[in-house]
Structures are given as C-alpha cells and as structure tokens.
Protein backbone atom coordinates (compact mmCIF):
# COMPACT_ATOMS: atom_id res chain seq x y z
CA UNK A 1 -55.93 4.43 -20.81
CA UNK A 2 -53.38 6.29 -23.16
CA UNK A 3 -50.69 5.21 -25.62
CA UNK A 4 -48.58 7.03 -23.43
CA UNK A 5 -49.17 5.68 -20.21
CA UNK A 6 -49.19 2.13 -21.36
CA UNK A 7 -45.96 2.95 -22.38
CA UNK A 8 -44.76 4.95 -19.75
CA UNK A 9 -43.26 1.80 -17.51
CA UNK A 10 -41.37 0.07 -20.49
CA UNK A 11 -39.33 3.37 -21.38
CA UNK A 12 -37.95 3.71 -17.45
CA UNK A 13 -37.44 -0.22 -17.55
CA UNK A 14 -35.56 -0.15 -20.60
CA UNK A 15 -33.87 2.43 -18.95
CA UNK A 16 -32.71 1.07 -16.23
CA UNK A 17 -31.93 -2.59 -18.19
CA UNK A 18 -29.40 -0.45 -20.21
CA UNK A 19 -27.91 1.39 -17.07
CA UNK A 20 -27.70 -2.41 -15.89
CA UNK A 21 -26.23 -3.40 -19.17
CA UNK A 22 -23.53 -0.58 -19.19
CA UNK A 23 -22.64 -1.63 -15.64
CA UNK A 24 -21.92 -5.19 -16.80
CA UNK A 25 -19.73 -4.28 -19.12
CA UNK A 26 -17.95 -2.07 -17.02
CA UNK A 27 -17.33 -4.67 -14.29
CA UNK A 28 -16.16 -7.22 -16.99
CA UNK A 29 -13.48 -4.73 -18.67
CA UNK A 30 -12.47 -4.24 -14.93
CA UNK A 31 -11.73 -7.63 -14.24
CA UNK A 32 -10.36 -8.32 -17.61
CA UNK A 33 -8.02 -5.60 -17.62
CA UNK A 34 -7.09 -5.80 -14.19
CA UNK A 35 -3.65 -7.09 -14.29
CA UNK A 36 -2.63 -4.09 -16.59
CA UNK A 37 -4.03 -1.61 -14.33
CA UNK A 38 -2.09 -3.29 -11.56
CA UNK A 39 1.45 -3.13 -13.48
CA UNK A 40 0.44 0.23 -14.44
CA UNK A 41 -0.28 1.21 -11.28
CA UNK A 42 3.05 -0.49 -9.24
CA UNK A 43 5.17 1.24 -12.47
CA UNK A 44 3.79 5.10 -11.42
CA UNK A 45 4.80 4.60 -8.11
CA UNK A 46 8.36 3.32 -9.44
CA UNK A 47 8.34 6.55 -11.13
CA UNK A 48 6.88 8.60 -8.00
CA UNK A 49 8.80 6.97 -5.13
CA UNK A 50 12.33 4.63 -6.45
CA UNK A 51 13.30 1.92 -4.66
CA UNK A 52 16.38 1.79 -2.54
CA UNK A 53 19.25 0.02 -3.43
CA UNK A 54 20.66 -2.87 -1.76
CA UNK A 55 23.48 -0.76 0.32
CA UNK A 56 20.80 2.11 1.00
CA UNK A 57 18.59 -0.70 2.86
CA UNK A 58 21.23 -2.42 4.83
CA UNK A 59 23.07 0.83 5.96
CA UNK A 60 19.31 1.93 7.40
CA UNK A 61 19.36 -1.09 8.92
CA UNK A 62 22.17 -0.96 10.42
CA UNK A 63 21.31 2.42 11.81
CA UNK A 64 18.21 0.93 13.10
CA UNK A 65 20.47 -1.53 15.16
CA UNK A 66 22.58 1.02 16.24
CA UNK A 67 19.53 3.10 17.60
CA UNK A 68 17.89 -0.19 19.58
CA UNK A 69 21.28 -1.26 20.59
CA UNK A 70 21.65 2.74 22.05
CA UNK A 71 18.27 2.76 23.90
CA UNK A 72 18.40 -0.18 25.50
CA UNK A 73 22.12 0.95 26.80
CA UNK A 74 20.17 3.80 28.28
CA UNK A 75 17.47 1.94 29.74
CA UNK A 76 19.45 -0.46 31.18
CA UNK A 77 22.40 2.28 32.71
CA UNK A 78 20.77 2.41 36.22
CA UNK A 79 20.31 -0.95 36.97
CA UNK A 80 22.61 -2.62 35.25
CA UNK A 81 26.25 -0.21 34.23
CA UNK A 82 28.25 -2.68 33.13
CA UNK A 83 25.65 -4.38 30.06
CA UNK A 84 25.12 -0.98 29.42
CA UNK A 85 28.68 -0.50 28.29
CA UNK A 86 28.89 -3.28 26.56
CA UNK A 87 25.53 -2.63 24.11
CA UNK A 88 27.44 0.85 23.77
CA UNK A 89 30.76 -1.38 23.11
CA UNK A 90 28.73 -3.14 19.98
CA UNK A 91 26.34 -0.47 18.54
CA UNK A 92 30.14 1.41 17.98
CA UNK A 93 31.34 -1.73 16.16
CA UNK A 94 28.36 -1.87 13.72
C-alpha cells in the first residue's frame, strides 16, 4: 500500500472537518450578530417604505368605515330601504 493512499482518506476528512469548522463559525456570528442584522434590516425598510403618520392612518380608516358603512347600505337597499338610509345618513357624517 502507498504513502499516498494511506493518506488519501485523512486529506478529504480534514477537509470536510474544516468545511464543518467554517460552518460553525458561521452559524455562531449569525446568532451573535443577529439583533444588529434585525435593526439593520427594520431601518432599510424605514428608508424604503416610511411609516404613516398618525392623521394619515386614522383618515384611511375612516375611509375604510365609510366604504363598509356604503356597502352594506347597498346590500341592505332591497330588503330593508329605510336602514339603508340611515348607514348612508352616518357614513356622510364620518
């Protein structure tokens, strides 16, 4: 048996050990750093996409009102005219 062949198996183990090795570190600067990537992370999409201000959310909510209040006027305009009026009557006052 060669030098070489003997040899052969230890070379691809140590191989692999260090491949192993490398991984582990990886995974522990991951989970160290984690936190930072987060803040990072939630600060970019501050940057990419703002968040709304208080009188931005509650007029879209009160649009959203408006709009349910609206439909279920419509839905409800067959059977029932008068409730109908009246949900038309309140999504005007919001």
């Amino acid at each position: 048996m060669s030098a070489y062949a003997i040899g052969l198996p230890s070379v691809i183990f140590m191989t692999y050990l260090r491949a192993l090795f490398a991984f582990g570190i990886l995974a522990t600067l991951a989970v160290g750093f984690k936190p930072l990537a987060i803040g990072l992370l939630r600060a970019a999409l501050l940057v990419l996409k703002p968040r709304e201000s208080e009188e931005q959310r509650t007029s879209r909510n009160n649009l959203r009102g408006v709009l349910m209040l609206n439909s279920m006027a419509t839905e409800l305009e067959t059977t029932q005219p008068n409730l109908a009026a009246e949900l038309r009557l309140l999504a005007c006052r919001a």
